[in-house]
N, C-alpha and C. Protein backbone atom coordinates (compact mmCIF):
# COMPACT_ATOMS: atom_id res chain seq x y z
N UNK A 1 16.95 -20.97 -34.75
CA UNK A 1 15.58 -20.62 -34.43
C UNK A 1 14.85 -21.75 -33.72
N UNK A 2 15.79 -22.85 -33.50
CA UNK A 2 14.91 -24.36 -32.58
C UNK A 2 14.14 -23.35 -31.31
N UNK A 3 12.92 -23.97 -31.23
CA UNK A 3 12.15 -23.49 -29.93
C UNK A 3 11.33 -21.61 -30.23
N UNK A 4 11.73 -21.17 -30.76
CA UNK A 4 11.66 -19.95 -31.27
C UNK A 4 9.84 -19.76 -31.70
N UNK A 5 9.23 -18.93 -30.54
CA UNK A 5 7.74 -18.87 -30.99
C UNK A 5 7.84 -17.43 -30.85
N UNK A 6 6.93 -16.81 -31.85
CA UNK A 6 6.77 -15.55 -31.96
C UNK A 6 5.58 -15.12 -31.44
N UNK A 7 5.69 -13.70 -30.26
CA UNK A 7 4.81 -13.09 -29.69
C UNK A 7 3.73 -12.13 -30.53
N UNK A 8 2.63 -12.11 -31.20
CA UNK A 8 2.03 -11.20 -31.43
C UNK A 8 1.05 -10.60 -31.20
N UNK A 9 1.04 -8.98 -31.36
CA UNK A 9 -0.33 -8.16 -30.70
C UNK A 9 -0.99 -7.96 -32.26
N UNK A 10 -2.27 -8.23 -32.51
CA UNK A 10 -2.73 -8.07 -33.53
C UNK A 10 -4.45 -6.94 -32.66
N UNK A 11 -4.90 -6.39 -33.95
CA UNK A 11 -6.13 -5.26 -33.37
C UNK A 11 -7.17 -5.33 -34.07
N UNK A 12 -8.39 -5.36 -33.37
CA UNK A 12 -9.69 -5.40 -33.75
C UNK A 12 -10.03 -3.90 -33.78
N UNK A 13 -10.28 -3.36 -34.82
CA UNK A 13 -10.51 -1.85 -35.05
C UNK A 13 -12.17 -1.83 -35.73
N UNK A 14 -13.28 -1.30 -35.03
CA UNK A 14 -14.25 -1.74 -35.39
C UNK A 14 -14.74 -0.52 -35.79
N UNK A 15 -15.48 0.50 -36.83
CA UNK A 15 -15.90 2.13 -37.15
C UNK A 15 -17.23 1.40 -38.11
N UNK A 16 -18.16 2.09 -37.06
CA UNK A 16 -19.28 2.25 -38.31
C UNK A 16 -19.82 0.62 -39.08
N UNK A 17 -19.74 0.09 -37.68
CA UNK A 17 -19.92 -1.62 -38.50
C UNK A 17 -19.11 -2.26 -39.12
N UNK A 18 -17.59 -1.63 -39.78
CA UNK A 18 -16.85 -2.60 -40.34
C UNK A 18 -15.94 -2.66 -39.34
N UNK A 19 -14.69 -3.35 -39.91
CA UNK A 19 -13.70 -3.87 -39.31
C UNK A 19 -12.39 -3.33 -39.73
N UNK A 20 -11.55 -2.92 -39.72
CA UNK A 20 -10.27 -2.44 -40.41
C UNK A 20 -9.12 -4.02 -40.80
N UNK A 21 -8.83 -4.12 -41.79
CA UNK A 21 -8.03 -5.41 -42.02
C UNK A 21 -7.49 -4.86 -43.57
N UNK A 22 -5.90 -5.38 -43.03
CA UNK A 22 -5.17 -5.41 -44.12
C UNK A 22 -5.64 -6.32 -45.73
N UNK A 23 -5.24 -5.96 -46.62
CA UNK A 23 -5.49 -6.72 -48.07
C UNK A 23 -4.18 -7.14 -48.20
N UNK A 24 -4.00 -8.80 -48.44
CA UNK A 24 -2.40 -9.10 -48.60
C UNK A 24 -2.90 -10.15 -49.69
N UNK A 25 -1.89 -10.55 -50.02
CA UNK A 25 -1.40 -11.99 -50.98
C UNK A 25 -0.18 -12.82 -50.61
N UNK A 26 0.06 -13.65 -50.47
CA UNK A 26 1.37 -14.58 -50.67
C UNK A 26 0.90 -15.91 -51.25
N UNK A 27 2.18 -16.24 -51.41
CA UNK A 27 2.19 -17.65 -51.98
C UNK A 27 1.42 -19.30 -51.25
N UNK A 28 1.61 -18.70 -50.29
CA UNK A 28 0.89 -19.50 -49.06
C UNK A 28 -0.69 -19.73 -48.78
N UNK A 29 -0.86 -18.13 -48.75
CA UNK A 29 -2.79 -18.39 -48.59
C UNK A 29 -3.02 -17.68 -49.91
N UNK A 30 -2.74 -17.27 -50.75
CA UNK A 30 -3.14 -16.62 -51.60
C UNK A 30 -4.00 -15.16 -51.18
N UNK A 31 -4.71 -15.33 -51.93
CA UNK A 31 -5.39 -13.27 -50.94
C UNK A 31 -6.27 -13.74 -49.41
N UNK A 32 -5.55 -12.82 -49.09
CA UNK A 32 -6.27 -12.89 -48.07
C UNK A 32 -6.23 -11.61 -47.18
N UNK A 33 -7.41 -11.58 -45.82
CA UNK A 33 -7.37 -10.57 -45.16
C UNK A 33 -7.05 -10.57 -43.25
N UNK A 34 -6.22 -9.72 -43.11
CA UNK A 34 -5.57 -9.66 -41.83
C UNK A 34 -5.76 -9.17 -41.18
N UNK A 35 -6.06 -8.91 -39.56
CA UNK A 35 -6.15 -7.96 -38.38
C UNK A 35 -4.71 -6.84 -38.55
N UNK A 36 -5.09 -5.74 -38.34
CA UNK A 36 -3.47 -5.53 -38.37
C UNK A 36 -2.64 -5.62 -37.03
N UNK A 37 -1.23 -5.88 -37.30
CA UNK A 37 -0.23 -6.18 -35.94
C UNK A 37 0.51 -7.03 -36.51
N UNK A 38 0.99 -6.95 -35.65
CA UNK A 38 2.68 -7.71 -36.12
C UNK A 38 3.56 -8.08 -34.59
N UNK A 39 4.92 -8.26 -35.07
CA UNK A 39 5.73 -8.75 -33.97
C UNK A 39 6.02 -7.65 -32.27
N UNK A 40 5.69 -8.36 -31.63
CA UNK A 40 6.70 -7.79 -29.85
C UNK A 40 8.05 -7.43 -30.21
N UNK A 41 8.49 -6.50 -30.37
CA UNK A 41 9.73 -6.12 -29.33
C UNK A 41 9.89 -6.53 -27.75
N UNK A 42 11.46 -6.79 -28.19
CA UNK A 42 11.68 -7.56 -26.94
C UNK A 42 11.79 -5.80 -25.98
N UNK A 43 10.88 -6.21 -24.91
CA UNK A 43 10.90 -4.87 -23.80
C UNK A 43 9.86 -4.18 -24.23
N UNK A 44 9.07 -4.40 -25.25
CA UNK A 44 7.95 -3.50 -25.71
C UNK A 44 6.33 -4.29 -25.11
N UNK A 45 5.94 -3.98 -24.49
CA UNK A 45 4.43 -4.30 -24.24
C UNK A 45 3.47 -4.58 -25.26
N UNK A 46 2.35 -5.72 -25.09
CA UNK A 46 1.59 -5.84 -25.97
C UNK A 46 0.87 -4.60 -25.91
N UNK A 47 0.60 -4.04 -25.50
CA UNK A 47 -0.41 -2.91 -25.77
C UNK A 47 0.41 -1.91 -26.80
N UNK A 48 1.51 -1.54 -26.49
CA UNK A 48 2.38 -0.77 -27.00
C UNK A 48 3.12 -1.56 -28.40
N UNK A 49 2.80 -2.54 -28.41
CA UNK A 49 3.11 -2.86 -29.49
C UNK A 49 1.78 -3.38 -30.56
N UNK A 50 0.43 -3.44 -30.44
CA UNK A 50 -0.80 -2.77 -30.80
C UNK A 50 -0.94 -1.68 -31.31
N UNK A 51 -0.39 -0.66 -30.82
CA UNK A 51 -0.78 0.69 -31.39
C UNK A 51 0.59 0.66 -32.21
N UNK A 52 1.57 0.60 -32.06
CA UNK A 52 2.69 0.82 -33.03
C UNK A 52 2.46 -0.09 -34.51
N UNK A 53 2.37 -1.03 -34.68
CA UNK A 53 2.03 -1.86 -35.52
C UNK A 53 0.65 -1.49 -36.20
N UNK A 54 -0.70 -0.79 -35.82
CA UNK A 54 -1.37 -0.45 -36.52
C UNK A 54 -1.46 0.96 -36.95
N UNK A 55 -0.39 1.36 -36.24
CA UNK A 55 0.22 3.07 -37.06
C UNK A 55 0.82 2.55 -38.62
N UNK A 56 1.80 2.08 -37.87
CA UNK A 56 2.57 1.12 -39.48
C UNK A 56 2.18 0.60 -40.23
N UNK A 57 1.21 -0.42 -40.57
CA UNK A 57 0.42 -0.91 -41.24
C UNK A 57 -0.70 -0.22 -41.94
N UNK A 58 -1.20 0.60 -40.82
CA UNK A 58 -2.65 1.08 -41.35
C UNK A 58 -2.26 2.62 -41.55
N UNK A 59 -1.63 3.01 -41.01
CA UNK A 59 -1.72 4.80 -40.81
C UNK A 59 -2.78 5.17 -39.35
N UNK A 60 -3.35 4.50 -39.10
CA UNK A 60 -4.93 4.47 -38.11
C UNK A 60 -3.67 4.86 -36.92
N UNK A 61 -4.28 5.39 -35.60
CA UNK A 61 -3.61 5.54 -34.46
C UNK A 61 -5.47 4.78 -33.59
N UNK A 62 -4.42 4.11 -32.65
CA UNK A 62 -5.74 3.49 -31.92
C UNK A 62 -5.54 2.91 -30.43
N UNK A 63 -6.29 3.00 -29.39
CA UNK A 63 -5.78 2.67 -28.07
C UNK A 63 -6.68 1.23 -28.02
N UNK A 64 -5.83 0.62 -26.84
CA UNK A 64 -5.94 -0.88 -27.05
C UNK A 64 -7.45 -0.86 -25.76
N UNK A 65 -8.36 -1.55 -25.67
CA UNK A 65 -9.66 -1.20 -24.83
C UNK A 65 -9.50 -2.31 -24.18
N UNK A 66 -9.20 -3.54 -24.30
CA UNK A 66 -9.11 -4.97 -23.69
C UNK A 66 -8.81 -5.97 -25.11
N UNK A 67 -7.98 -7.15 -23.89
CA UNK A 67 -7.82 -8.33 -24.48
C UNK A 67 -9.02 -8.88 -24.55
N UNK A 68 -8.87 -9.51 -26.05
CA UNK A 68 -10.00 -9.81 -26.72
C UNK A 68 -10.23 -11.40 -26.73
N UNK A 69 -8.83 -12.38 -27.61
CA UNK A 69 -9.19 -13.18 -28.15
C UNK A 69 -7.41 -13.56 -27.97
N UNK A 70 -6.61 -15.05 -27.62
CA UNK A 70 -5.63 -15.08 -27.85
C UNK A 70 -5.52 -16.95 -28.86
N UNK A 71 -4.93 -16.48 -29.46
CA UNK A 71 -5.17 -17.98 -30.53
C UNK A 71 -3.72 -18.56 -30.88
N UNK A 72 -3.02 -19.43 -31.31
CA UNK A 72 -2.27 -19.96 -31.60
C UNK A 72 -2.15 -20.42 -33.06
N UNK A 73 -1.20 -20.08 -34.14
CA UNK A 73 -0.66 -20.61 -34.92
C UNK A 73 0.15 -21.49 -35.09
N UNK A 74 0.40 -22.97 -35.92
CA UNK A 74 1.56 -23.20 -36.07
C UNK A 74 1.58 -23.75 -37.46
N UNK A 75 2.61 -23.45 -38.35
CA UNK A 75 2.41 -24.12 -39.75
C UNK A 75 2.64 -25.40 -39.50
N UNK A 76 2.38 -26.50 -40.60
CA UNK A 76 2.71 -27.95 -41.04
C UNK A 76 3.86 -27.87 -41.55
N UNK A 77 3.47 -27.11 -42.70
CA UNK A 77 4.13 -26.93 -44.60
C UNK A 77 5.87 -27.07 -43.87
N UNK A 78 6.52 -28.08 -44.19
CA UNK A 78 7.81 -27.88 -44.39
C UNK A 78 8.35 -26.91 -45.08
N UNK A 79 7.85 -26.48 -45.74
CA UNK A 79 8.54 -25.69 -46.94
C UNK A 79 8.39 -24.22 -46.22
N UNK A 80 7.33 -24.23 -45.98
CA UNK A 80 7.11 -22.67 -45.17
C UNK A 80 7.95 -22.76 -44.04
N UNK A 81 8.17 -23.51 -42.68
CA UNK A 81 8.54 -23.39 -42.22
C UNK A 81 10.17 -23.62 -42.12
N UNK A 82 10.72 -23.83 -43.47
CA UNK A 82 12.06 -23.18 -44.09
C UNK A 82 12.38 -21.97 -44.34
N UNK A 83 11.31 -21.48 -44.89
CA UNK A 83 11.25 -19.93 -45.52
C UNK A 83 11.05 -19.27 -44.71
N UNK A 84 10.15 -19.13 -43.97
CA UNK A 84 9.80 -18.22 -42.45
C UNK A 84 9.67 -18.91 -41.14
N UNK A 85 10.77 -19.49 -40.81
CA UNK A 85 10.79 -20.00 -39.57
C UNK A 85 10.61 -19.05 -38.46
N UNK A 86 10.27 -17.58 -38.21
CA UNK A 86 10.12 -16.91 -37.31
C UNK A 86 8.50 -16.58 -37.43
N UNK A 87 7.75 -16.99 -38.53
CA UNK A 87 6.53 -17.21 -38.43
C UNK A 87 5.71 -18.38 -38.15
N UNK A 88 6.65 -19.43 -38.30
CA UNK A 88 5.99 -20.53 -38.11
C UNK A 88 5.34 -20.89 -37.36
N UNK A 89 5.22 -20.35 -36.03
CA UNK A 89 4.50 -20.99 -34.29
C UNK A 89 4.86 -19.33 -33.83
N UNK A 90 3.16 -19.05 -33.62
CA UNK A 90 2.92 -17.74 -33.38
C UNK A 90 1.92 -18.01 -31.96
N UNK A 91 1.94 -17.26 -31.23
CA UNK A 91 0.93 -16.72 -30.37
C UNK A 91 0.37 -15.16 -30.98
N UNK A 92 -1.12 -15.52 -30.74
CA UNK A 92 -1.45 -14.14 -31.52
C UNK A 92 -2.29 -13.32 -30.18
N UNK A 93 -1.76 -12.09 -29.58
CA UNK A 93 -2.31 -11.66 -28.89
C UNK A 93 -3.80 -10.55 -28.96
N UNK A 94 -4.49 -10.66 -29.48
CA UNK A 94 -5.94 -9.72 -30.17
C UNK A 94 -6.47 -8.87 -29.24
N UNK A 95 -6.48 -7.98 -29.65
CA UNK A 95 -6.83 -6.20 -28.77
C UNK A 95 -8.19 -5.73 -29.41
N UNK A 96 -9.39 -5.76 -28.05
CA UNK A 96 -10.14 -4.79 -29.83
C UNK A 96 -9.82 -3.50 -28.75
N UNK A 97 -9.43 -2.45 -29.91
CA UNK A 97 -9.18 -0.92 -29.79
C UNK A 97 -9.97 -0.24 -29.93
N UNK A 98 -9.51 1.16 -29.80
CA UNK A 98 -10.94 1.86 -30.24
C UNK A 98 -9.97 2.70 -31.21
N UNK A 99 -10.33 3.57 -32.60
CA UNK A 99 -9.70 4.13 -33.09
C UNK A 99 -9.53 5.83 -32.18
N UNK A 100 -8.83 6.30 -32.94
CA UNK A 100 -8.20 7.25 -31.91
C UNK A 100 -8.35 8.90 -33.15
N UNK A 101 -9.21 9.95 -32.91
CA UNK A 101 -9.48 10.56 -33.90
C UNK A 101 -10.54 9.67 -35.26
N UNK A 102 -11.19 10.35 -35.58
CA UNK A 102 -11.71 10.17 -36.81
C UNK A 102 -10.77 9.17 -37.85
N UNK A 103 -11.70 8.07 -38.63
CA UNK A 103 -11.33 6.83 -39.22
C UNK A 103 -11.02 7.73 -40.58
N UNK A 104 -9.36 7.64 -41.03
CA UNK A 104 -9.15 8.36 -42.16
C UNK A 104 -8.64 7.63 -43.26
N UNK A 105 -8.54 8.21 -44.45
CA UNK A 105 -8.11 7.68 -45.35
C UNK A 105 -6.64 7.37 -45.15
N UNK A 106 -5.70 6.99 -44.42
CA UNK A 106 -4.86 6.72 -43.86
C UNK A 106 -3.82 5.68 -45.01
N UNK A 107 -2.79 5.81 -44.78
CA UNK A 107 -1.57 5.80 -45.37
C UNK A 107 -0.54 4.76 -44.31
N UNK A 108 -0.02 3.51 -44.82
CA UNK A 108 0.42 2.95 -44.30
C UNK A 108 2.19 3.67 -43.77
N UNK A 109 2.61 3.47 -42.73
CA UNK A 109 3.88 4.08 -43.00
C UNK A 109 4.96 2.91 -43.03
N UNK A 110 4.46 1.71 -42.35
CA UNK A 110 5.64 0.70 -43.04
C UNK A 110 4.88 -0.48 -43.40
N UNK A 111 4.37 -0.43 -44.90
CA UNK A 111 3.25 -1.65 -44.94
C UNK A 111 4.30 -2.67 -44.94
N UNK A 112 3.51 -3.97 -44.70
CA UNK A 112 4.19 -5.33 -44.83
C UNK A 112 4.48 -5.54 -45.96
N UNK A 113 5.38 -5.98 -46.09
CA UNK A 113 5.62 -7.01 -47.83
C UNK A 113 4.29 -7.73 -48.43
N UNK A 114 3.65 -7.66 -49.33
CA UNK A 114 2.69 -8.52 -50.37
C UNK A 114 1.17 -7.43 -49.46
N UNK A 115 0.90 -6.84 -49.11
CA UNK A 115 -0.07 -5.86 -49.18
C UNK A 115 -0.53 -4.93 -49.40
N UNK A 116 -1.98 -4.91 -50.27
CA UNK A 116 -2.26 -4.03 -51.39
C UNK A 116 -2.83 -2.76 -50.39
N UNK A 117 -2.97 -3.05 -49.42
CA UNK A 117 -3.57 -1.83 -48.58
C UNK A 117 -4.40 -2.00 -47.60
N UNK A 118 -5.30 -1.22 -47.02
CA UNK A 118 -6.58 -1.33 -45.92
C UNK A 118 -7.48 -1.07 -46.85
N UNK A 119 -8.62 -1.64 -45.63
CA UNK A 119 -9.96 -1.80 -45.90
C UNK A 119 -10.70 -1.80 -44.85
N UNK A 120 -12.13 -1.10 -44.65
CA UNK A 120 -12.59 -1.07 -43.84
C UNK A 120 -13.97 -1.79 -44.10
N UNK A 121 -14.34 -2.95 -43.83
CA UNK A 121 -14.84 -4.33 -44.48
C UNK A 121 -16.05 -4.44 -43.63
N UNK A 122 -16.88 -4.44 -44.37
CA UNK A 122 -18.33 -4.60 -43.37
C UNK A 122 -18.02 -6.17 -42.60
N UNK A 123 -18.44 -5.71 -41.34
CA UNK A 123 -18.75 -7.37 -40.49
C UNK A 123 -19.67 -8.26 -41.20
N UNK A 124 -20.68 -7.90 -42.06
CA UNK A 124 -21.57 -8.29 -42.51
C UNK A 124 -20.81 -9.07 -44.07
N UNK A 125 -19.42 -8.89 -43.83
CA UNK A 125 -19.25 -9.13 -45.48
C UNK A 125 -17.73 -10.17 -45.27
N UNK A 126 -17.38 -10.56 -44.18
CA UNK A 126 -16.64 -11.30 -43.80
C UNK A 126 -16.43 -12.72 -44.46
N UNK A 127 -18.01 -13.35 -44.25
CA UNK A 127 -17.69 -14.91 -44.70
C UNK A 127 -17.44 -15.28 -45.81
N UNK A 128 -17.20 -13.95 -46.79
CA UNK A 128 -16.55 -14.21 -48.40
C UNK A 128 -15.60 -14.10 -48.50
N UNK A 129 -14.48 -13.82 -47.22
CA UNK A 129 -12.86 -13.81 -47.48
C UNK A 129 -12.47 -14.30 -46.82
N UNK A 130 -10.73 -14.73 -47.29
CA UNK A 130 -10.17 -15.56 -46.41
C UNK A 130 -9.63 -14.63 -45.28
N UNK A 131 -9.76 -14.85 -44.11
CA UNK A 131 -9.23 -13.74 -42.79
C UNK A 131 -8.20 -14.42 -41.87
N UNK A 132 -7.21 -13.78 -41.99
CA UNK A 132 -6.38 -14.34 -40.44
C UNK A 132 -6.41 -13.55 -39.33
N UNK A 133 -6.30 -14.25 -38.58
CA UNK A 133 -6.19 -15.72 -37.92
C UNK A 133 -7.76 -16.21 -38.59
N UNK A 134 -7.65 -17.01 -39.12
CA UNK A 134 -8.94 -17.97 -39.52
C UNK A 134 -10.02 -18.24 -38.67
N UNK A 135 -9.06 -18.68 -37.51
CA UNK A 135 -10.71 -18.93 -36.64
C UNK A 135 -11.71 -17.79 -36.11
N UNK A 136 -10.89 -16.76 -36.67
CA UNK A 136 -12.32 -15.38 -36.42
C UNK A 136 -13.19 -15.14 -37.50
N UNK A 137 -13.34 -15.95 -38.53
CA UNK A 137 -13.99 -15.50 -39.05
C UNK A 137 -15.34 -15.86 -39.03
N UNK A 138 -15.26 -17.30 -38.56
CA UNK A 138 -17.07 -17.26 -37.91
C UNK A 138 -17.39 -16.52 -36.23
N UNK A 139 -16.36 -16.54 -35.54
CA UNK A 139 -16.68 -15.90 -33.86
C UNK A 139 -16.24 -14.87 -33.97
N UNK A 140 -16.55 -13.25 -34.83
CA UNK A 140 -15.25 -12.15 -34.54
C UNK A 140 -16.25 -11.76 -33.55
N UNK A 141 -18.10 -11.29 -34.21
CA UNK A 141 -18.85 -11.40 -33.39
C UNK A 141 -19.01 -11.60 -31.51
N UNK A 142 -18.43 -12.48 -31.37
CA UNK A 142 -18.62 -13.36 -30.37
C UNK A 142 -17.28 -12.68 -29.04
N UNK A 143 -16.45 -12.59 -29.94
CA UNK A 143 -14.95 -12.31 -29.30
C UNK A 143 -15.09 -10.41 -29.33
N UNK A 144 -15.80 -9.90 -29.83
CA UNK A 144 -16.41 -8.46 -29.77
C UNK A 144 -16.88 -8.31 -28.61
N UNK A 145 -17.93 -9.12 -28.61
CA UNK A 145 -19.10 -9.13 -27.66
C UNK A 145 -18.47 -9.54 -26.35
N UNK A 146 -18.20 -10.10 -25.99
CA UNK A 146 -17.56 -10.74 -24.69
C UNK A 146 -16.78 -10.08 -23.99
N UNK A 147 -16.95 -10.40 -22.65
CA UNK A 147 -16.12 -9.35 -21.84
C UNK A 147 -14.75 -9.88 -21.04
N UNK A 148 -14.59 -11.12 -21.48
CA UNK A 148 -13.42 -11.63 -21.22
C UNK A 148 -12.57 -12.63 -22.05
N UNK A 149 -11.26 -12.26 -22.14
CA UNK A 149 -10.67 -12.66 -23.36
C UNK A 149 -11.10 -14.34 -23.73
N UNK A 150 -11.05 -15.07 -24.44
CA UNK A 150 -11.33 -16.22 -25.60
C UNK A 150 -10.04 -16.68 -25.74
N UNK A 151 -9.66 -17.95 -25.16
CA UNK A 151 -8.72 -18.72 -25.58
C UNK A 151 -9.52 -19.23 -27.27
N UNK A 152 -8.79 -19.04 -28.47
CA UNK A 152 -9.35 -19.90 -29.55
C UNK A 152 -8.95 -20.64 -29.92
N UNK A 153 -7.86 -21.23 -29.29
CA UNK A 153 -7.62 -22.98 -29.86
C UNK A 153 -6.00 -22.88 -30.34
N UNK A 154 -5.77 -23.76 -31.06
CA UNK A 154 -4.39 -23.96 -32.08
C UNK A 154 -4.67 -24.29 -33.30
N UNK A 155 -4.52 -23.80 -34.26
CA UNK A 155 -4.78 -23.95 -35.59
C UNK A 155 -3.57 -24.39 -36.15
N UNK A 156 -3.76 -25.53 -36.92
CA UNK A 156 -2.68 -26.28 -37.27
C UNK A 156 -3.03 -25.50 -38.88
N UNK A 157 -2.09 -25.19 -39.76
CA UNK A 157 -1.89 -24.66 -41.17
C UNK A 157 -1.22 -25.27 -42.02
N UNK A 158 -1.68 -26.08 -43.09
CA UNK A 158 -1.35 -27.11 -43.78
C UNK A 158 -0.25 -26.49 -44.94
């Protein structure tokens, strides 16, 4: 896995003032809350891999409206980056979507490992949880609003 960075499309799903984000736990951040998305297929498009990943995760079906926000991960933690070396150094590609049909009580069809489910989380109620990618949780606002995508930095993860 030397050199090995992982591509991801993650989605800003916004209904009625909240936000749609996974409920997870691990050993790592402890609870916390996630955009949903996940990994590129190799030959699969970020857009196309946006909507597939928040079918799976969320049950939600949603079309991708513009690039939003693209940010960089990379862990520190030796230890993590033993255990999940294909997570370790991420590019995170951020879509806000629009949902597609009416926001339903929706059913994950391949949730991730360590998540208790969705939530559709007031914007207004954000700065009391932990959110990944981290650095949205003071600019999600900002990266909403804007009409051209947001480099957000590299976040180093201890």
């Amino acid at each position: 896995m030397s050199g090995f960075i992982r591509s991801t499309a993650k989605a800003i799903v916004l209904h009625e003032g909240r936000v749609l984000l996974n409920h997870a736990a691990d050993a790592y951040r402890g609870d916390f809350y996630a955009l949903p998305g996940g990994g590129q297929h190799r030959f699969e498009t970020l857009e196309d891999a946006v909507v597939r990943e928040c079918l799976e995760e969320t049950g939600c079906r949603v079309r991708p409206l513009r690039l939003a926000a693209v940010c960089e991960e990379i862990w520190r933690s030796p230890a993590f980056r033993a255990a999940h070396p294909e997570y370790a150094h991420r590019m995170l590609h951020i879509f806000l979507c629009a949902l597609v049909g009416d926001a339903p009580e929706a059913e994950p069809t391949e949730p991730d490992r360590g998540t208790y489910g969705i939530e559709w989380v007031p914007l207004s109620a954000l700065g009391g949880r932990t959110l990944e990618p981290a650095v949205l949780t003071d600019c999600l606002p900002a990266v909403v609003a804007g009409s051209t995508p947001l480099f957000l930095g590299t976040q180093w993860i201890d």
